[in-house]
Protein backbone atom coordinates (compact mmCIF):
# COMPACT_ATOMS: atom_id res chain seq x y z
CA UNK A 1 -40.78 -0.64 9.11
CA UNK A 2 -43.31 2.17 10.70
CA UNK A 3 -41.31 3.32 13.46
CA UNK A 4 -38.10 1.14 13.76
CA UNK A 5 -35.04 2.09 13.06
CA UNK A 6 -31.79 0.34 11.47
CA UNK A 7 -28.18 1.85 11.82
CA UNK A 8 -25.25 0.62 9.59
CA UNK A 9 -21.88 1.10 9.96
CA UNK A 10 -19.80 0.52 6.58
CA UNK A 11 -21.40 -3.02 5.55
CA UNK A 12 -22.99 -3.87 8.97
CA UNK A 13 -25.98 -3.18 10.71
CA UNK A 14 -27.49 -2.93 14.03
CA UNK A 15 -28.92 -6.55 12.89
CA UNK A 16 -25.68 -8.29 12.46
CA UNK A 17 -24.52 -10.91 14.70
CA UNK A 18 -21.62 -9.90 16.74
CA UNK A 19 -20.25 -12.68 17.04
CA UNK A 20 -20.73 -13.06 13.26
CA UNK A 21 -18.80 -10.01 13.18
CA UNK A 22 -15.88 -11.07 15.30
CA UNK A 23 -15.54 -14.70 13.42
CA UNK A 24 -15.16 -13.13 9.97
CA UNK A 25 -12.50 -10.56 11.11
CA UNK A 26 -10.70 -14.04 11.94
CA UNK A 27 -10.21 -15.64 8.20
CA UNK A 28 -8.13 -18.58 10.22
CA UNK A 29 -11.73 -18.92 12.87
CA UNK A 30 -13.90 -17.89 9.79
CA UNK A 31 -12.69 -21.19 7.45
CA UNK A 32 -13.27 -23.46 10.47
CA UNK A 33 -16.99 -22.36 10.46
CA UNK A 34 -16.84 -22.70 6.44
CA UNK A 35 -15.59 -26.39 6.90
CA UNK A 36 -18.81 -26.95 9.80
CA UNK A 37 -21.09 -25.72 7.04
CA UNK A 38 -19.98 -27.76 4.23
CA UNK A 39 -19.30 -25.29 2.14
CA UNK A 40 -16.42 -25.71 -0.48
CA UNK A 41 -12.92 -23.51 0.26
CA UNK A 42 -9.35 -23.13 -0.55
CA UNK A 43 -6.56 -25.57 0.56
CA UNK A 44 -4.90 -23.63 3.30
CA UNK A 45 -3.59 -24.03 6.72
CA UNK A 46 -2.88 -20.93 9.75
CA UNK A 47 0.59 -21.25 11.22
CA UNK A 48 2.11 -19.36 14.67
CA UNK A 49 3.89 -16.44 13.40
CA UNK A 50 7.25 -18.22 14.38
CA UNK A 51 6.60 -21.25 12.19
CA UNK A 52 8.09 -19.82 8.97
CA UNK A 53 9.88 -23.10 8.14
CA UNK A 54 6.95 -25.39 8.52
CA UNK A 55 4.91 -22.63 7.06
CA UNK A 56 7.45 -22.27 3.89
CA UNK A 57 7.13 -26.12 2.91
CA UNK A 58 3.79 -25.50 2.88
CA UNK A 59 3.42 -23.01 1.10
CA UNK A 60 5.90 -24.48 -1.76
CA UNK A 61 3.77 -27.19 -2.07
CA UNK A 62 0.76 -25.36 -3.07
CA UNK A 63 2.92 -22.75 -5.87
CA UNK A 64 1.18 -20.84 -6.31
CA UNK A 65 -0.61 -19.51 -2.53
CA UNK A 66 -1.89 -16.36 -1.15
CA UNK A 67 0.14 -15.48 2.29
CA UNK A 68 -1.71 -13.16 4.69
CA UNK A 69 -2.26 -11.82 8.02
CA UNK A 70 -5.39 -13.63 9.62
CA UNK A 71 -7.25 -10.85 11.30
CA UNK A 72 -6.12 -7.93 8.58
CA UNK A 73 -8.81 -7.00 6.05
CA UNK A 74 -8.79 -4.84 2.99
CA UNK A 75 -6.73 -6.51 1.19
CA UNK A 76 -4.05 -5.26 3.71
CA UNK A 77 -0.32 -6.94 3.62
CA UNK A 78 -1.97 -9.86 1.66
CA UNK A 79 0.53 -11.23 -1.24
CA UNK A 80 -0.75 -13.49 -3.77
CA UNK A 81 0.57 -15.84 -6.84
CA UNK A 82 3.66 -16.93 -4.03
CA UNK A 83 5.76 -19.46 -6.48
CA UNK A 84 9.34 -19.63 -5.17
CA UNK A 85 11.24 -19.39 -1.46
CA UNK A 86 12.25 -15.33 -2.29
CA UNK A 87 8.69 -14.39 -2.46
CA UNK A 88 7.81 -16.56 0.39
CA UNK A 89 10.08 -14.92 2.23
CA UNK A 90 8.71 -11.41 1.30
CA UNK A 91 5.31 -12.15 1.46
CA UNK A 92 5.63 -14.12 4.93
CA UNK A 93 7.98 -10.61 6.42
CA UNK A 94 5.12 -8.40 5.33
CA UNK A 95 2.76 -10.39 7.09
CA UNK A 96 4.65 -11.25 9.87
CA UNK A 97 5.24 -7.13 10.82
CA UNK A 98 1.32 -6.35 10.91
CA UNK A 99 0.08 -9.44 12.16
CA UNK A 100 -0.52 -10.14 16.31
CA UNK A 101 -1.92 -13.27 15.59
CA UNK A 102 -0.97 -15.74 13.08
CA UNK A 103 -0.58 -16.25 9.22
CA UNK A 104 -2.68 -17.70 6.78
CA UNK A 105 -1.43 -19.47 3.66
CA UNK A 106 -3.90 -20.37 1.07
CA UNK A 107 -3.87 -22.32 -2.15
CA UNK A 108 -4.31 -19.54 -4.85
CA UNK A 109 -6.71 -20.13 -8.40
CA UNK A 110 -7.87 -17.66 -10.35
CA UNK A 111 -11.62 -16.68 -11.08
CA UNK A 112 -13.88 -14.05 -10.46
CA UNK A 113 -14.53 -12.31 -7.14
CA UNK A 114 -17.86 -11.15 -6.56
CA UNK A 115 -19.79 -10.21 -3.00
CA UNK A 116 -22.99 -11.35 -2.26
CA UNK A 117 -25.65 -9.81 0.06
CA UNK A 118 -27.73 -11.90 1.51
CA UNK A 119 -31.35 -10.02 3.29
CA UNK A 120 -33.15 -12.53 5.41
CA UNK A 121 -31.77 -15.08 4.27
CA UNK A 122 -31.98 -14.60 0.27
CA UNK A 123 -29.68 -13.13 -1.63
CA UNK A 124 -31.02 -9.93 -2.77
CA UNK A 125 -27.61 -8.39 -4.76
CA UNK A 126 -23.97 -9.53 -6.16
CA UNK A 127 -21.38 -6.82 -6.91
CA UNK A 128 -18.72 -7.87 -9.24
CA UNK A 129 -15.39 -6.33 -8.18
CA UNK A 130 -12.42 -6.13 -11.54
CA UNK A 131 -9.00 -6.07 -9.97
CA UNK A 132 -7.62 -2.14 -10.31
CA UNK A 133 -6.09 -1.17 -13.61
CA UNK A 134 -5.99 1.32 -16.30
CA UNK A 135 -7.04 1.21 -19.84
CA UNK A 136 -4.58 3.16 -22.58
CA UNK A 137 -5.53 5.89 -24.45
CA UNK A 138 -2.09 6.49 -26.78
CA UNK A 139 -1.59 9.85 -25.32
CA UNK A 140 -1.37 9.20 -20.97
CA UNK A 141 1.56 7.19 -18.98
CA UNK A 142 0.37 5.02 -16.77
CA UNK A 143 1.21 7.00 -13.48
CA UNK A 144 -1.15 9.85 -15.32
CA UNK A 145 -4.09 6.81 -16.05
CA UNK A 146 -3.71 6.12 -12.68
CA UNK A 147 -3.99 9.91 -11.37
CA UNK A 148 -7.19 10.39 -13.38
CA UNK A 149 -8.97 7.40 -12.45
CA UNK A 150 -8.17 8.39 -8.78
CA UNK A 151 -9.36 11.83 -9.33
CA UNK A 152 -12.63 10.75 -10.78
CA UNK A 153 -12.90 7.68 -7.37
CA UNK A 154 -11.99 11.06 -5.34
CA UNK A 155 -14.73 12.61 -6.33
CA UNK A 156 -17.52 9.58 -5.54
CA UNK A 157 -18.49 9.33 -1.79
CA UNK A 158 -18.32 5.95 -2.06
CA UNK A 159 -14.72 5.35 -3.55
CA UNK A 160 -13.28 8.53 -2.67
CA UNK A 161 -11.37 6.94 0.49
CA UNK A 162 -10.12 3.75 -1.74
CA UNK A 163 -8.21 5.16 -4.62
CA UNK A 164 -5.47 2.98 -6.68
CA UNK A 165 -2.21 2.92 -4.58
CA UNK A 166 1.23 2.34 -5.33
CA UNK A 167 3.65 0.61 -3.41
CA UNK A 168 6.44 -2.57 -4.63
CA UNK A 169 4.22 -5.12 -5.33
CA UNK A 170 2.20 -3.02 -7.65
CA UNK A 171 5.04 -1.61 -9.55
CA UNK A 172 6.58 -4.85 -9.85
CA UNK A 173 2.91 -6.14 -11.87
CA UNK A 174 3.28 -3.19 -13.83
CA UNK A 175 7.21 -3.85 -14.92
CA UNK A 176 5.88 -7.61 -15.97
CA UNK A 177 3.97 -6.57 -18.00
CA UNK A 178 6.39 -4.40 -19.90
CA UNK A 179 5.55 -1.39 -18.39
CA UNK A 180 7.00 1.45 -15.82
CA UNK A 181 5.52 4.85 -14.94
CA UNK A 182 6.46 6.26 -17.66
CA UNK A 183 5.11 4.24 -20.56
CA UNK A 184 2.80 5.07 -22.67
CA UNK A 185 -0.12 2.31 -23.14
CA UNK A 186 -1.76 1.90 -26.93
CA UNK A 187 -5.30 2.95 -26.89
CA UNK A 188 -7.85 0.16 -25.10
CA UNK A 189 -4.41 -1.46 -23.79
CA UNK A 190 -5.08 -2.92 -20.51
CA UNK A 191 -2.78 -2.54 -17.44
CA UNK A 192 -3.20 -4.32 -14.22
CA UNK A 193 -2.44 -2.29 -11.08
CA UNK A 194 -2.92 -4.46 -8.32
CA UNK A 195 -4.75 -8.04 -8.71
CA UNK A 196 -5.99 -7.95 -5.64
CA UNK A 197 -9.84 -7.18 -6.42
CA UNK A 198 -10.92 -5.17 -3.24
CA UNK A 199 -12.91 -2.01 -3.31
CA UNK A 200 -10.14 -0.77 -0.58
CA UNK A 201 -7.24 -1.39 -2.90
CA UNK A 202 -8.87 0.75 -6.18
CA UNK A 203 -10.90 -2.28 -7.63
CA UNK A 204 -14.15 -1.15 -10.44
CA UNK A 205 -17.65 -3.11 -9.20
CA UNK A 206 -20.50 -3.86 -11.41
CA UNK A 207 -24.16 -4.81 -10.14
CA UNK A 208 -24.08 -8.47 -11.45
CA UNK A 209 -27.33 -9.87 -9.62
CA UNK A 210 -29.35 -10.75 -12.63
CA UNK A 211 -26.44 -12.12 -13.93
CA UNK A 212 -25.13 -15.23 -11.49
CA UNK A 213 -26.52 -18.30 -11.71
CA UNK A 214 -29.04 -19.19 -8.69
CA UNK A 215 -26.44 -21.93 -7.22
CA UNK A 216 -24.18 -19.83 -6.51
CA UNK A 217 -26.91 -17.43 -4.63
CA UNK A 218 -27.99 -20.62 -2.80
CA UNK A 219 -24.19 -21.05 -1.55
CA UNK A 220 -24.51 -17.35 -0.66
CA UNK A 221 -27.46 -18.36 1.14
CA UNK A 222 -26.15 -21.34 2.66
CA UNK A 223 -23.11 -19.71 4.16
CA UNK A 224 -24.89 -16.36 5.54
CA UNK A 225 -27.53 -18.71 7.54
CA UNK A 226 -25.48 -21.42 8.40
């Protein structure tokens, strides 16, 4: 207001806590202050990066989990739906290898992901983020749906840095779902890329705020002044 100014950088600005900033690059530090506040969170423990036994049994007993680095973000080297000791084992190498710290294991549910942003306490807008994936037409194969959509992310400021990506895990998803690069996907046939649902991984967002109940707003709330 009048002459003040306010610099952001990405999603913070020159008002945000520091140390604020520091805890929630830690998701292992970040769920302890979660617990403190009373606010509700997934099962999930952090284990030294050379516990992978312990850290296995664990796991198991959850089926499915999410396994992930605890300071990454992104959506970086995080696997999700882990059900059996093979994809422990992948999931907990990939982590392992980009990880100085430690690994996070978390029970997995699904549901859907939204961000809210909270001004002054109050939560003043919630973006709705859809996991990346393509939608048939009859005519395209999927590696051309995904080509387009990325040229039309490419060409917004905003998404032009977080287009849909390829790698093992996202082929695999394709293949279970009957699908390779190659197929052709009836028209409105839905394909699922990547269920992560991060903006950094090629995820659609919707402005949702009129549309969330007010409790959840209040948790928003809760958590952002807590």
């Amino acid at each position: 207001m009048g002459d003040k100014k306010l610099y952001f950088s990405g999603t913070e600005s020159s008002l945000t806590s520091f140390l604020g900033v520091k805890i929630l690059k830690d998701k292992a530090i970040a769920r302890k202050f979660f617990i403190k506040a009373g606010v509700s969170i997934a099962k999930g423990k952090y284990f030294n990066r050379k516990d992978k036994e312990t850290a296995r049994k664990f796991a198991l007993s959850l089926s499915p989990c999410v396994i992930q680095p605890s300071e990454r973000r992104k959506g970086e080297e995080v696997t999700i739906e882990v059900k059996d000791p093979k994809e422990f084992d992948y999931a907990w190498d990939i982590a392992v290898k980009s990880s100085k710290k430690g690994i996070l294991i978390e029970d997995a549910f699904s549901g859907v992901k939204a961000r809210y942003l909270v001004v002054g306490g109050k939560c003043v807008a919630v973006l709705k983020l859809i996991p990346p994936r393509i939608i048939g037409n009859g005519i395209d194969t999927v590696e051309e749906l995904i080509n387009k959509k990325n040229q039309a992310r490419s060409e917004n400021p905003h998404l032009c840095n977080r287009l849909i990506g390829l790698d093992a895990d996202s082929l695999k998803i394709i293949k279970r779902q009957g699908f390779d690069l190659t197929s052709i996907p009836s028209k409105g046939e839905e394909v699922l890329i990547d269920p992560k649902a991060s903006l950094s991984t090629g995820a659609d967002s919707y402005d949702v705020t009129e549309e969330v109940h007010p409790l959840f707003k209040k948790i928003a709330e809760k958590v952002a002044t807590s």
